[in-house]
C-alpha atoms as a PDB file:
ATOM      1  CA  UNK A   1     142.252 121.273 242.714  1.00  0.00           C
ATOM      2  CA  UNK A   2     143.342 124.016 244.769  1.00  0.00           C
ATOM      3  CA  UNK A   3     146.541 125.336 242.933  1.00  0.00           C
ATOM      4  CA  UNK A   4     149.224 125.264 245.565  1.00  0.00           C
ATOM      5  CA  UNK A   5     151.623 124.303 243.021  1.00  0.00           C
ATOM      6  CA  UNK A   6     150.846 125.545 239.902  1.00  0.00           C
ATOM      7  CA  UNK A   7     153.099 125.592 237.454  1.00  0.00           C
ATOM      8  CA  UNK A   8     155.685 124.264 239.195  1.00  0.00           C
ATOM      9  CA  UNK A   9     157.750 121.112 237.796  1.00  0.00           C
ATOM     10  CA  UNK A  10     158.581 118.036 240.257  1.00  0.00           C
ATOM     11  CA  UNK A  11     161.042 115.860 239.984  1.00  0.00           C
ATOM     12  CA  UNK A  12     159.967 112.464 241.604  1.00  0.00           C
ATOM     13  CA  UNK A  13     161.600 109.027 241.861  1.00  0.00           C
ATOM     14  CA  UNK A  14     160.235 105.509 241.817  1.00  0.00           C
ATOM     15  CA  UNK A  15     156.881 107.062 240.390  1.00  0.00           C
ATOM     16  CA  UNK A  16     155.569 103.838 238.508  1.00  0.00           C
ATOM     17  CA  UNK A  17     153.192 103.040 241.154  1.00  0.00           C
ATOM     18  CA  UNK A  18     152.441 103.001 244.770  1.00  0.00           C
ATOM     19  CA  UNK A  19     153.372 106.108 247.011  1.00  0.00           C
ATOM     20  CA  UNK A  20     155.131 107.605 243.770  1.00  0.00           C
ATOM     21  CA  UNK A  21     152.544 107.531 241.352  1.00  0.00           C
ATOM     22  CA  UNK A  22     150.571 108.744 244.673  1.00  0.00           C
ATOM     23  CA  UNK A  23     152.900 111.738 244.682  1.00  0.00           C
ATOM     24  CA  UNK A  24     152.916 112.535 241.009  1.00  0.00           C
ATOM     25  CA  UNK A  25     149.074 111.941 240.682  1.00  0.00           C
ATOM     26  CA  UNK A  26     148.132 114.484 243.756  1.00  0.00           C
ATOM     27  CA  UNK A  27     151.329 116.709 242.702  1.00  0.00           C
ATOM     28  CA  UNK A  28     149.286 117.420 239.488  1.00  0.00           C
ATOM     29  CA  UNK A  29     146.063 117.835 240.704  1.00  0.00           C
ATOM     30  CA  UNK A  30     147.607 120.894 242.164  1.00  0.00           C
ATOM     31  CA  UNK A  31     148.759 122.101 238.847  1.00  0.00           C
ATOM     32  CA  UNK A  32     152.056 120.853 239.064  1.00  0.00           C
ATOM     33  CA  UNK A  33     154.025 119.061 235.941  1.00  0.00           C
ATOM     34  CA  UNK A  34     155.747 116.057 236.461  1.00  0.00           C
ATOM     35  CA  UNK A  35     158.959 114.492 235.808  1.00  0.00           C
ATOM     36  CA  UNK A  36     158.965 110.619 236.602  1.00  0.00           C
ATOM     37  CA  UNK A  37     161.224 108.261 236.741  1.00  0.00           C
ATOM     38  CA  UNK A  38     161.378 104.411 237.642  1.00  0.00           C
ATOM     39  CA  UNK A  39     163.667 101.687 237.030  1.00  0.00           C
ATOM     40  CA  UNK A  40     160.389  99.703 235.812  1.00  0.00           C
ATOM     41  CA  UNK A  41     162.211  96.433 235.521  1.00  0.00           C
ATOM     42  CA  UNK A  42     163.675  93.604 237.881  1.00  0.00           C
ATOM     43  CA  UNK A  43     164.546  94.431 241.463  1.00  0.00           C
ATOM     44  CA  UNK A  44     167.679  93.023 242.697  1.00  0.00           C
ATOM     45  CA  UNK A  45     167.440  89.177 243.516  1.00  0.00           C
ATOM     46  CA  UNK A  46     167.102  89.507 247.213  1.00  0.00           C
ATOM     47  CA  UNK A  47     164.148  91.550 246.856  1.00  0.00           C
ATOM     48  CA  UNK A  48     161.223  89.508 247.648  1.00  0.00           C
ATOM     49  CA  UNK A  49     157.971  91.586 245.986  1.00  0.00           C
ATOM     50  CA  UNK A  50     157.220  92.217 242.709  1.00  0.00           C
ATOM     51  CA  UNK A  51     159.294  95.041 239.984  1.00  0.00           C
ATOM     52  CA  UNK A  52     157.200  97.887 239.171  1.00  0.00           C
ATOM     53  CA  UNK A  53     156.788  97.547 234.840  1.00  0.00           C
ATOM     54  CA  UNK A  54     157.060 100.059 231.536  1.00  0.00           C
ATOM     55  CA  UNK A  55     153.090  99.659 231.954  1.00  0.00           C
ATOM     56  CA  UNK A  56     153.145 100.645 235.480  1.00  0.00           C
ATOM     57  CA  UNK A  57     154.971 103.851 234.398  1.00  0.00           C
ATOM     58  CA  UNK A  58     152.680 103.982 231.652  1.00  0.00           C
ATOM     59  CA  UNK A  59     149.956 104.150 233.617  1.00  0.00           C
ATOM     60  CA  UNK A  60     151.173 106.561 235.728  1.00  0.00           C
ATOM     61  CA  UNK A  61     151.763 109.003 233.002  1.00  0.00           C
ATOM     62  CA  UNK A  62     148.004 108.775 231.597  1.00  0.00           C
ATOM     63  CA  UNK A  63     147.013 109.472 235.386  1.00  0.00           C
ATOM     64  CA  UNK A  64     148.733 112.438 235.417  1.00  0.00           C
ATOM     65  CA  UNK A  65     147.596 113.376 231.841  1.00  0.00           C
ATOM     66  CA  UNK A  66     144.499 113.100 233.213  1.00  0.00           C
ATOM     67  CA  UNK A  67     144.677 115.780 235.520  1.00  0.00           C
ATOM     68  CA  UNK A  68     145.239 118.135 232.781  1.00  0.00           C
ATOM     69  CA  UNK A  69     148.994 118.691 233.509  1.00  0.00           C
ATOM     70  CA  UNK A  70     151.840 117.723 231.497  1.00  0.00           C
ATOM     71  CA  UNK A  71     154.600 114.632 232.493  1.00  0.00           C
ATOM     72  CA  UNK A  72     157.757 113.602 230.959  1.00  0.00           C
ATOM     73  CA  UNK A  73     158.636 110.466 232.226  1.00  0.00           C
ATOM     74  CA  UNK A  74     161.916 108.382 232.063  1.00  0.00           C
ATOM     75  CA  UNK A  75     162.863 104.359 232.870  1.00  0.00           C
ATOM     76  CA  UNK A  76     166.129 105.048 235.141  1.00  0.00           C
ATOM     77  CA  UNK A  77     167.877 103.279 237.374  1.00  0.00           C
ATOM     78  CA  UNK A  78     168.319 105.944 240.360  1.00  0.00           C
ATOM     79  CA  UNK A  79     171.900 104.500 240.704  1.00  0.00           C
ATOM     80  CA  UNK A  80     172.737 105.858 237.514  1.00  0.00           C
ATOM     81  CA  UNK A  81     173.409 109.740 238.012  1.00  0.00           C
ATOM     82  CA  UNK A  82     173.624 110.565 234.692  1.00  0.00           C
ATOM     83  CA  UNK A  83     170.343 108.928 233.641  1.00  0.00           C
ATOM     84  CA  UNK A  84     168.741 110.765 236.570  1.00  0.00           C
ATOM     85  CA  UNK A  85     170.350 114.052 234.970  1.00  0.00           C
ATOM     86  CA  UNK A  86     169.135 113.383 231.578  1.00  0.00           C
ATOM     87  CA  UNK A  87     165.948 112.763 232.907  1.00  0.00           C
ATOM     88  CA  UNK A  88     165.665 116.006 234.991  1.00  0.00           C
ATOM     89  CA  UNK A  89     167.218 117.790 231.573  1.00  0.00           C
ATOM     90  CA  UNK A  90     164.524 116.564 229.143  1.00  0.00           C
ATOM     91  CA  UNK A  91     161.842 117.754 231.678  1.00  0.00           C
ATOM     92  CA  UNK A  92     163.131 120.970 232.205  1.00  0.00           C
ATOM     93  CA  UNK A  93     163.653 121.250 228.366  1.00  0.00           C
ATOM     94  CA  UNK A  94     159.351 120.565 227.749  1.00  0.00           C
ATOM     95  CA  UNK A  95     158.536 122.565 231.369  1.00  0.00           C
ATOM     96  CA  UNK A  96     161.179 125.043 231.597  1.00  0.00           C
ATOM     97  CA  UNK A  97     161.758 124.649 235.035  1.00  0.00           C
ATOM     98  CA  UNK A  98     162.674 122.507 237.993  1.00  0.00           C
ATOM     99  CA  UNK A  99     160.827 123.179 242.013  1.00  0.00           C
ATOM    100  CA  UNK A 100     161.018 120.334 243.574  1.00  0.00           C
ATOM    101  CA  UNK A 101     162.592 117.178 243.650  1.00  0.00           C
ATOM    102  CA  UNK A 102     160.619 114.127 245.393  1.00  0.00           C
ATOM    103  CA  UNK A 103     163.382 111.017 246.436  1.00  0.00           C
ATOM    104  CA  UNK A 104     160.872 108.289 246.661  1.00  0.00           C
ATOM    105  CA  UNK A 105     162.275 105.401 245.135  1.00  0.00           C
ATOM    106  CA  UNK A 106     163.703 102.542 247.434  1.00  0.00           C
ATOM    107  CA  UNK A 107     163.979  99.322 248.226  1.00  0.00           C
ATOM    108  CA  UNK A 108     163.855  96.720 250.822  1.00  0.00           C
ATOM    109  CA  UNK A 109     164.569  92.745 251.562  1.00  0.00           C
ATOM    110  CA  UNK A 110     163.806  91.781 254.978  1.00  0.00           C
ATOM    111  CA  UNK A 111     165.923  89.200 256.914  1.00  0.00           C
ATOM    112  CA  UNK A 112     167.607  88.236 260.224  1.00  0.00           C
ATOM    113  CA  UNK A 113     170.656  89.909 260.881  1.00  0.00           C
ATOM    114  CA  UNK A 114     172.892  86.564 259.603  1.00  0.00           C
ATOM    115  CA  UNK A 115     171.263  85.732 256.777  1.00  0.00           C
ATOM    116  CA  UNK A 116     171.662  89.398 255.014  1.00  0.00           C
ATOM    117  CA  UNK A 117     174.417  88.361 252.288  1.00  0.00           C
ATOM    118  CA  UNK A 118     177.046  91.703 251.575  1.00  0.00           C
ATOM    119  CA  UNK A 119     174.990  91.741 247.545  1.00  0.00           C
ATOM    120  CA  UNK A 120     171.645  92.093 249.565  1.00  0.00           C
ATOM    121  CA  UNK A 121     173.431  94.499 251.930  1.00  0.00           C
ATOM    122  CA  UNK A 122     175.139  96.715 249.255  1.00  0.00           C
ATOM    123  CA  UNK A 123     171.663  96.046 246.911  1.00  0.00           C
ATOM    124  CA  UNK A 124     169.729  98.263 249.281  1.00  0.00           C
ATOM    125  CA  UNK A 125     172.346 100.844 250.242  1.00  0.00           C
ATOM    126  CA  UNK A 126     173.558 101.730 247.037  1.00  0.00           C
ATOM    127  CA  UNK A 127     169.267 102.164 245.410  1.00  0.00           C
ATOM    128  CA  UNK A 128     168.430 103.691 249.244  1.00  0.00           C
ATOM    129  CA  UNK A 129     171.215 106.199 249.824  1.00  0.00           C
ATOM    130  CA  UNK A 130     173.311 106.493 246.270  1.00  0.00           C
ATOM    131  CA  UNK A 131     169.809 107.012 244.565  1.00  0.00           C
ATOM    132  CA  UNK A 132     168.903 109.604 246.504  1.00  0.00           C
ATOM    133  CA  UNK A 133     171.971 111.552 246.411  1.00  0.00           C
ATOM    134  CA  UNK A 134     171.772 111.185 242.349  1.00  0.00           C
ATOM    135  CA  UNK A 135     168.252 112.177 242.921  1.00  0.00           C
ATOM    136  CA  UNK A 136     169.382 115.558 244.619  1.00  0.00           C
ATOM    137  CA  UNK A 137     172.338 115.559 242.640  1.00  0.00           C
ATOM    138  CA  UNK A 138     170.996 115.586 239.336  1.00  0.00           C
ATOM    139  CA  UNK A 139     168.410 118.590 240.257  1.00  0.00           C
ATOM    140  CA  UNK A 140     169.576 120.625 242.851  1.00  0.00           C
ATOM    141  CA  UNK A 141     171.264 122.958 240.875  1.00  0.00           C
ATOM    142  CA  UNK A 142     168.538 123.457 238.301  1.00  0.00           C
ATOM    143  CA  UNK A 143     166.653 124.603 241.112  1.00  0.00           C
ATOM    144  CA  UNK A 144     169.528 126.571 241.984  1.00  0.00           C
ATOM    145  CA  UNK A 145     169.827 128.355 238.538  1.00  0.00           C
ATOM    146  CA  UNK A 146     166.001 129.583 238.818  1.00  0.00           C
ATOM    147  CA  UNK A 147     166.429 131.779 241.046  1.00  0.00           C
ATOM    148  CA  UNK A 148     163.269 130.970 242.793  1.00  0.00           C
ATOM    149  CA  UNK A 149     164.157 128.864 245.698  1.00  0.00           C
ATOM    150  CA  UNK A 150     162.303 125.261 246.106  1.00  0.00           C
ATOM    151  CA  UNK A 151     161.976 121.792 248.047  1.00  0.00           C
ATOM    152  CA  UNK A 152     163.419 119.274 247.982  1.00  0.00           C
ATOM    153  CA  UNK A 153     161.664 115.784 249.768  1.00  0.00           C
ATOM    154  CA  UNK A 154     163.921 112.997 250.753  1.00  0.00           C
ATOM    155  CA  UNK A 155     161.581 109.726 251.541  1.00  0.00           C
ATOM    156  CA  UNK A 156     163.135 108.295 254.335  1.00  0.00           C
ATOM    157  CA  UNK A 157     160.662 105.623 256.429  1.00  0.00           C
ATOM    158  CA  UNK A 158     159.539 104.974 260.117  1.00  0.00           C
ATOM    159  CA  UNK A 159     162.982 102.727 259.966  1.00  0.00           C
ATOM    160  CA  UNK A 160     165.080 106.081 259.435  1.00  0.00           C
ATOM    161  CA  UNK A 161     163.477 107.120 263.276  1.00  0.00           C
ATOM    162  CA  UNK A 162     163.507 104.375 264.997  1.00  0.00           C
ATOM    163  CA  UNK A 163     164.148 100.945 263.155  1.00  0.00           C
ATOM    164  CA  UNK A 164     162.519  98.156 261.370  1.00  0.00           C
ATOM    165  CA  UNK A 165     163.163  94.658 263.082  1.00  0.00           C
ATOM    166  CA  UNK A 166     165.157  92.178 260.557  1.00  0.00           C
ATOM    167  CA  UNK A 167     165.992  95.208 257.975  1.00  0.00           C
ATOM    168  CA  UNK A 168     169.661  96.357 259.027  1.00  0.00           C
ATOM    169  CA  UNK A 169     170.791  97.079 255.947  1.00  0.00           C
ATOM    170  CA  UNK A 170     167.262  99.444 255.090  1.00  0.00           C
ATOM    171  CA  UNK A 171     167.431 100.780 258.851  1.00  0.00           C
ATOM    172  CA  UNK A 172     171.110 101.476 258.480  1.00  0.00           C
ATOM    173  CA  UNK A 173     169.996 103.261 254.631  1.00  0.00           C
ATOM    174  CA  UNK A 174     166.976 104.982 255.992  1.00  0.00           C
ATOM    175  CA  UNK A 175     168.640 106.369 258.808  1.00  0.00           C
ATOM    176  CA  UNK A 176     171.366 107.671 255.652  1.00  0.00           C
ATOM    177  CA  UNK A 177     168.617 109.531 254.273  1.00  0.00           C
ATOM    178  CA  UNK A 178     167.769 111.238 257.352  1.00  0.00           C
ATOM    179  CA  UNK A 179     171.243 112.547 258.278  1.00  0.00           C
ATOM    180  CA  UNK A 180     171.445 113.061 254.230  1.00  0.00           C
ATOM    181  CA  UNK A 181     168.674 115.878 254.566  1.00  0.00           C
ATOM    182  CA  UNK A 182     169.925 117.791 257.282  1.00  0.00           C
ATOM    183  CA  UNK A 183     173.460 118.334 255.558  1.00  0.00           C
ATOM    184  CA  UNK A 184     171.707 118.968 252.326  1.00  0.00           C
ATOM    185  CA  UNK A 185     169.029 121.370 254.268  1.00  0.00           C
ATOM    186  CA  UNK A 186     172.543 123.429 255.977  1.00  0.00           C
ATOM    187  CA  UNK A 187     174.040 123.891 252.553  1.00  0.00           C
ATOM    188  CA  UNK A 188     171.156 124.756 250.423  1.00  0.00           C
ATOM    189  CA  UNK A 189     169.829 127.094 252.755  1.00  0.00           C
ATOM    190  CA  UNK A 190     171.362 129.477 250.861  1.00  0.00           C
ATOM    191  CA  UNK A 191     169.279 129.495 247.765  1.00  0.00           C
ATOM    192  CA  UNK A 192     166.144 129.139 249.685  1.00  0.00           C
ATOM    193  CA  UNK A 193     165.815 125.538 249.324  1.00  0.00           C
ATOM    194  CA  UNK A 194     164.466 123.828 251.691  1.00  0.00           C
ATOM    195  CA  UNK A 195     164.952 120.117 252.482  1.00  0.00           C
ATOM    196  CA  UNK A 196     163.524 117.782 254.766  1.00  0.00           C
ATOM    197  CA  UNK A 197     163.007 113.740 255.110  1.00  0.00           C
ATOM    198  CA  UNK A 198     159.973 112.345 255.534  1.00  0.00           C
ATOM    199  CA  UNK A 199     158.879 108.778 257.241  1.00  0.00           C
ATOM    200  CA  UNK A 200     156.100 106.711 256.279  1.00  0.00           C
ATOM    201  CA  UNK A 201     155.123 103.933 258.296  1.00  0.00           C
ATOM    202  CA  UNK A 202     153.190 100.776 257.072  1.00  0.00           C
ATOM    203  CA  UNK A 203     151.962 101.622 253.600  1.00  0.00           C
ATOM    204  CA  UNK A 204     149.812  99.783 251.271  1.00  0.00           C
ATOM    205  CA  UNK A 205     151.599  99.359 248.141  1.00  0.00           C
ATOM    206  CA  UNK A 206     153.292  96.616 245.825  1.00  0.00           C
ATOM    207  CA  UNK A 207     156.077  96.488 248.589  1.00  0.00           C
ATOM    208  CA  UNK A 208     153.616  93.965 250.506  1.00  0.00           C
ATOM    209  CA  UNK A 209     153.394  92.043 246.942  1.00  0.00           C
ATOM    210  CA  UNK A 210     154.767  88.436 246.395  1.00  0.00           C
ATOM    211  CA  UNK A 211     157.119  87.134 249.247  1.00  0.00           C
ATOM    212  CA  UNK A 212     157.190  89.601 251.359  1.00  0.00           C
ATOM    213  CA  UNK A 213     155.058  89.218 253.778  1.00  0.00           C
ATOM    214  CA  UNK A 214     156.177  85.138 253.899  1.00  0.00           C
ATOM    215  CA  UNK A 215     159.598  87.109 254.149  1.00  0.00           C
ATOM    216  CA  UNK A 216     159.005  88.970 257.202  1.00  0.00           C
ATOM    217  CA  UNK A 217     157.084  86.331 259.041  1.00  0.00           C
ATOM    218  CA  UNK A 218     160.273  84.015 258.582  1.00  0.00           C
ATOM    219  CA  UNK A 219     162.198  86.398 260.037  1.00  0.00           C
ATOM    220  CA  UNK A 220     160.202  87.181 263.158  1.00  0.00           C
ATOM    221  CA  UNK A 221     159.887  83.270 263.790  1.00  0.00           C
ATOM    222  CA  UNK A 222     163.769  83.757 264.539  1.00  0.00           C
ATOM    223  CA  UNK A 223     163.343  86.073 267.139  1.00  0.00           C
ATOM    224  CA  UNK A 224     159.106  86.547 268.082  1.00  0.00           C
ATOM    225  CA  UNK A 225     158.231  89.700 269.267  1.00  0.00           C
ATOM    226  CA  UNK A 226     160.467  91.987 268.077  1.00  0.00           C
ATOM    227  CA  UNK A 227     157.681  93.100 265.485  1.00  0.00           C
ATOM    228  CA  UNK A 228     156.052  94.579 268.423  1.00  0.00           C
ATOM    229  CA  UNK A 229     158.250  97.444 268.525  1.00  0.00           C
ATOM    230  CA  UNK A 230     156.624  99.249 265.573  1.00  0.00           C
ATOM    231  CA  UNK A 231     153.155  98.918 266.188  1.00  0.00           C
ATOM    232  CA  UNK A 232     150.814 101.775 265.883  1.00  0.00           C
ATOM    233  CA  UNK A 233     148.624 103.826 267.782  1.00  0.00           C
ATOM    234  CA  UNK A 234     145.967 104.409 265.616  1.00  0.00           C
ATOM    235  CA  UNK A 235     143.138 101.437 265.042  1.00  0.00           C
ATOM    236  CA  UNK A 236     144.396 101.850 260.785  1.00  0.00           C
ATOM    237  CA  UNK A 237     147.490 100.557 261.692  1.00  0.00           C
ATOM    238  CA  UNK A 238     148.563 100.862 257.495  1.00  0.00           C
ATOM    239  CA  UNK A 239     148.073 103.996 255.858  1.00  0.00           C
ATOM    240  CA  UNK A 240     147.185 104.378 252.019  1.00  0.00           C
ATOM    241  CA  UNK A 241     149.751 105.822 249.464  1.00  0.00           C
ATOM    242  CA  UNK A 242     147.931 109.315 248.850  1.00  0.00           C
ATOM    243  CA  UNK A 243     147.922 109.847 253.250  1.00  0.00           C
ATOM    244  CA  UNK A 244     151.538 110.275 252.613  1.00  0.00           C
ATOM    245  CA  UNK A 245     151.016 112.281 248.947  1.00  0.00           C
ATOM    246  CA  UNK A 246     149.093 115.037 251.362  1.00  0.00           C
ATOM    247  CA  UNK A 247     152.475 115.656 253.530  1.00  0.00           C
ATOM    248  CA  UNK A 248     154.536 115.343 250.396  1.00  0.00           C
ATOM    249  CA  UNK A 249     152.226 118.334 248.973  1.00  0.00           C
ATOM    250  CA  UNK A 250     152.535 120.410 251.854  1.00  0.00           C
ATOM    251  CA  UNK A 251     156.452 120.188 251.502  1.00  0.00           C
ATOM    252  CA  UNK A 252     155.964 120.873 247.801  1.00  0.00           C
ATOM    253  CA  UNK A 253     154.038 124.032 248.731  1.00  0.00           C
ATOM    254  CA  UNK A 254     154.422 127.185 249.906  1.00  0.00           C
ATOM    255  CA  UNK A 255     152.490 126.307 253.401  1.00  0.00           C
ATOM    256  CA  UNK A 256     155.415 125.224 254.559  1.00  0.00           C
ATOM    257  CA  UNK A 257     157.935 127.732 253.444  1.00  0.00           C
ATOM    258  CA  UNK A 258     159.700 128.186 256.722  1.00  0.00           C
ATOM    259  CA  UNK A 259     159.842 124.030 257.564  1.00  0.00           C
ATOM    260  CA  UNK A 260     163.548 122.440 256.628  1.00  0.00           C
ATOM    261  CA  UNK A 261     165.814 120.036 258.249  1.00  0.00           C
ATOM    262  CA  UNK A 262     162.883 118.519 259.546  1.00  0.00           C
ATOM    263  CA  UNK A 263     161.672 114.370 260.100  1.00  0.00           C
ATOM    264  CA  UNK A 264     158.374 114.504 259.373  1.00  0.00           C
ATOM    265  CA  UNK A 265     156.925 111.557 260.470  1.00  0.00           C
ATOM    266  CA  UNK A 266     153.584 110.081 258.794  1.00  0.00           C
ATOM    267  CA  UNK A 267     153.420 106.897 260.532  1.00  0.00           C
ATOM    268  CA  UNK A 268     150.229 106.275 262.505  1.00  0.00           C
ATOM    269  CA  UNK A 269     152.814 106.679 265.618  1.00  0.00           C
ATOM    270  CA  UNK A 270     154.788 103.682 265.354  1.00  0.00           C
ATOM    271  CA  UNK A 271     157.913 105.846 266.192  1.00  0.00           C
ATOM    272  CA  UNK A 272     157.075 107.159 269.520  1.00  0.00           C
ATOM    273  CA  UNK A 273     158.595 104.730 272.074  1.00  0.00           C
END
């Protein structure tokens, strides 16, 4: 552990496993304390991999215990502002603080353009793009009343750059978030808060869990090819959960204290061309 962030309190979304538990995990080994929340419970119906659990959460919490850092953890549903802000309250009440806030949590459900249903549609807009404004929302002016400036980290995807064949509705959310940092970054400037989005590529986490990969190949048999347009250049062609934990650090951290309004892209360079 190198300290970059000690002492500093996180906010993160979605943290019951995969790139959020990631986040809060390598967040703490920097002497950060964590608040987490997940919805840990069933996904909407058009979402074809598995729900993230209490014991996922759980789990999460004794990894971060682990580290020697404290976590307050929450089960929320991020389109539900005011659990996100009693969340973000009991934290700050144990930690005294707020830094950074961490938008992880989303969703996806991938299909061919005419076969997305409006639920499916309005499923992934309102978790993608409401639940990050709560996520903002609910912190921002903690961060605010400190007095000490902070970060905030909207997880956007490779899809919010470019696109992700047979995922309108999560290109048209990702993209959202994207835009959604910028105008954040302009007007919390200010207060020395910075804000930027950053885009994962192919990542190895429950997302590629039950149907989903069944999911995806049904949809390129409708139009081969088009899967193409997101390949990688580099030979790992997925990258693990904690690859994108080390950019989510350096936003968290002071090494970046000039960076805002910025798409940082960790995505093996699937959205070059």
């Amino acid at each position: 552990m190198s300290g970059r962030l000690t002492d500093k309190v996180v906010f993160i979304t979605g943290a019951a496993r995969g790139q959020g538990r990631a986040h809060a995990v390598r967040l703490a080994n920097e002497g950060a304390n964590i608040i987490a929340v997940d919805l840990a419970g069933p996904l909407p119906p058009s979402v074809p991999y598995d729900s993230a659990t209490p014991e996922d959460l759980a789990e999460t919490v004794r990894l971060v215990e682990e580290t020697g850092r404290g976590i307050v953890s929450a089960v929320a549903d991020t389109r539900d502002l005011d659990a996100l802000r009693d969340a973000v309250g009991k934290g700050v009440a144990e930690f005294g603080r707020l830094d950074v806030i961490v938008a992880n949590a989303g969703i996806t459900s991938p299909k061919p353009w005419n076969e997305i249903t409006p639920e499916a549609f309005r499923d992934v807009m309102d978790t993608n793009v409401t639940g990050t404004w709560n996520a903002v929302m609910a912190g921002a002016q903690t961060i605010i009343d400190g007095g000490r400036g902070g970060s905030v980290i909207l997880v956007s995807s490779a899809a919010g750059i470019k696109m992700q064949p047979f995922m309108v509705h999560y290109t048209a959310s990702k993209h959202a978030v994207t835009g959604m940092a910028r105008a954040f970054a302009a007007e919390l400037g200010k207060h020395s808060i910075r804000v930027n989005s950053l885009h994962p590529g192919a990542v190895n986490t429950p997302m590629g869990t039950g149907d989903m990969l069944n999911a995806l190949m049904r949809a390129n048999d409708t139009n081969p090819g088009l899967m193409q347009m997101v390949t990688p250049f580099l030979p790992d062609y997925i990258a693990q959960p904690e690859d994108i934990s080390d950019a989510v650090c350096w936003l968290a951290s002071d090494e970046s204290r000039y960076v805002t309004a910025a798409q940082i892209a960790v995505d093996l360079g699937s959205t070059v061309f």
